[in-house]
Protein backbone atom coordinates (compact mmCIF):
# COMPACT_ATOMS: atom_id res chain seq x y z
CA UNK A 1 0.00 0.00 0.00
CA UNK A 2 2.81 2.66 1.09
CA UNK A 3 4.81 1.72 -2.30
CA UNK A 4 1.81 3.31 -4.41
CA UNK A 5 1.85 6.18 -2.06
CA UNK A 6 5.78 6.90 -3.01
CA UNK A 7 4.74 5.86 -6.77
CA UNK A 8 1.89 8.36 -6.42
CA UNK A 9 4.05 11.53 -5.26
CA UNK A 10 6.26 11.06 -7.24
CA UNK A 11 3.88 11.41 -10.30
CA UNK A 12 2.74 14.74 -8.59
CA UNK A 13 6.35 15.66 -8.43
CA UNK A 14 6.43 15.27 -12.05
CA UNK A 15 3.10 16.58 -13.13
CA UNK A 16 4.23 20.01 -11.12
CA UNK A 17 7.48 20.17 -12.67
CA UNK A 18 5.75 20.09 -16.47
CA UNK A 19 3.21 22.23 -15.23
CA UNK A 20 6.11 25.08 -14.28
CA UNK A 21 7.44 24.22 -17.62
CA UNK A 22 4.71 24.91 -19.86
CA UNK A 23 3.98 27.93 -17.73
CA UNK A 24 7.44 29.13 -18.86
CA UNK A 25 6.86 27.95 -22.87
CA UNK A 26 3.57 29.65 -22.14
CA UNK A 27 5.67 33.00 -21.43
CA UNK A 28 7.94 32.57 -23.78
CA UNK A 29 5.45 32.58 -26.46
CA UNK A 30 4.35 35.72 -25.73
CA UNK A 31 7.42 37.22 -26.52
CA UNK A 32 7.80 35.47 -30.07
CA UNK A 33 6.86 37.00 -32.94
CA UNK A 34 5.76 36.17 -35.95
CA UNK A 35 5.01 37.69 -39.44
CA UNK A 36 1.77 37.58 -41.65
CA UNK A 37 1.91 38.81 -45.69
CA UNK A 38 -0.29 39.70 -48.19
CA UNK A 39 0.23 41.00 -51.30
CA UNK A 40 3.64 39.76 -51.81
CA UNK A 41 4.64 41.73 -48.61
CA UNK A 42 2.33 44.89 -49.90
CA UNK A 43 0.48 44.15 -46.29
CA UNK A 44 2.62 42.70 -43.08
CA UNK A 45 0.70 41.73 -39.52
CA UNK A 46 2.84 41.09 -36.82
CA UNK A 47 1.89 39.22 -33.96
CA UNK A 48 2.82 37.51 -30.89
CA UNK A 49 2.44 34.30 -29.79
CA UNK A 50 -0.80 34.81 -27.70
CA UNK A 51 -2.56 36.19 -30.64
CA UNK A 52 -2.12 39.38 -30.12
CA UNK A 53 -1.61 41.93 -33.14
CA UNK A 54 1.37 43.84 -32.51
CA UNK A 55 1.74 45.99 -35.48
CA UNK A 56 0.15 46.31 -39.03
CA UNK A 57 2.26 47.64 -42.32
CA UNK A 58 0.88 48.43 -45.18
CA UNK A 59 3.02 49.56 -48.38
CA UNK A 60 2.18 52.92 -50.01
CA UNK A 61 1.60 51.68 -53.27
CA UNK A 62 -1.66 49.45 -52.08
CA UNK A 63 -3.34 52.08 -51.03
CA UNK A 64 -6.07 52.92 -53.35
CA UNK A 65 -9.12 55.28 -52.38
CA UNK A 66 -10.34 53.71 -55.50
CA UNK A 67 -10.23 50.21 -54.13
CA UNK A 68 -10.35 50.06 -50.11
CA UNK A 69 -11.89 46.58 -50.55
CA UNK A 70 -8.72 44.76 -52.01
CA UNK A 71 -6.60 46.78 -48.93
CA UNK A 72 -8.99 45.34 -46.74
CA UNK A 73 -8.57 42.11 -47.99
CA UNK A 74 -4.98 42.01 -47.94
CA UNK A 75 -5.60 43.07 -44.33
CA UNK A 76 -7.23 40.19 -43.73
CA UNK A 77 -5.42 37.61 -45.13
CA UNK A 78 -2.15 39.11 -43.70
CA UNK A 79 -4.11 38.87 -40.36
CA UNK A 80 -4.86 35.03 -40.82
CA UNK A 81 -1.55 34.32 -41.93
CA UNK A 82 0.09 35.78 -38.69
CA UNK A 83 -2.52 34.23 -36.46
CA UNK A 84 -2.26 30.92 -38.48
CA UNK A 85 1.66 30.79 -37.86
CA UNK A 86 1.01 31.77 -34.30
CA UNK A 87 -0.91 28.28 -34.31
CA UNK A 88 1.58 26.73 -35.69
CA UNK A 89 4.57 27.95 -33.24
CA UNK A 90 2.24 27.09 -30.09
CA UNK A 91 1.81 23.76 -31.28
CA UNK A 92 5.62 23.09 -31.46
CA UNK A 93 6.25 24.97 -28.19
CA UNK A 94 3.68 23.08 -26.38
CA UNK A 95 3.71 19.91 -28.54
CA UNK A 96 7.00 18.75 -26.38
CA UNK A 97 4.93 18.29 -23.77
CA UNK A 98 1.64 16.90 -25.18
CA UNK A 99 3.14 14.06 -26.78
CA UNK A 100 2.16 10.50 -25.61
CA UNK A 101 -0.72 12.06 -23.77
CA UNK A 102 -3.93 12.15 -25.20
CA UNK A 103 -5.80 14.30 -23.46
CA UNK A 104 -8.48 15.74 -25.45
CA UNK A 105 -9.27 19.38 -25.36
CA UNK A 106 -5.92 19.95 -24.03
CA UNK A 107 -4.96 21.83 -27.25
């Protein structure tokens, strides 16, 4: 009975110790960066990785009183593209410690 106690802590020990270090991936991510184009680079989004839009660039030469729907569109596919990365780099930061564990809803 006491040898599943010692068996038990120890797995605590080691679920604490994963938690601490997906806390720190967790921080980490939020000071990555990644960068969303459209346009061939005409539109840039910049984000970090908690999703958040950091900055938005948009080349002169796209901007067309003319045609604010294409800008807009650029907008928004430069926006997906950043947020779609972002997906991307959480799922390799947090991946390492995911794997062998199915846990669903996790991520």
């Amino acid at each position: 009975m006491m040898r599943g106690m010692g068996n038990m802590q120890k797995m605590m020990k080691q679920m604490q110790k994963m938690q601490k270090e997906m806390q720190k991936a967790q921080e980490e991510l939020a000071q990555k960066t990644v960068e969303g184009t459209a346009g061939g680079g005409m539109v840039t989004v910049v984000a970090n990785g908690h999703k958040e839009i950091l900055e938005i660039k948009i080349k002169e030469e796209v901007v067309d009183p003319e045609d604010i729907e294409m800008l807009q569109d650029l907008v928004l596919a430069a926006t997906n593209d950043a947020l779609k990365k972002v997906d991307n780099l959480t799922a390799e930061t947090m991946g390492q410690f995911t794997k062998g564990l199915n846990i669903p809803g996790l991520f």
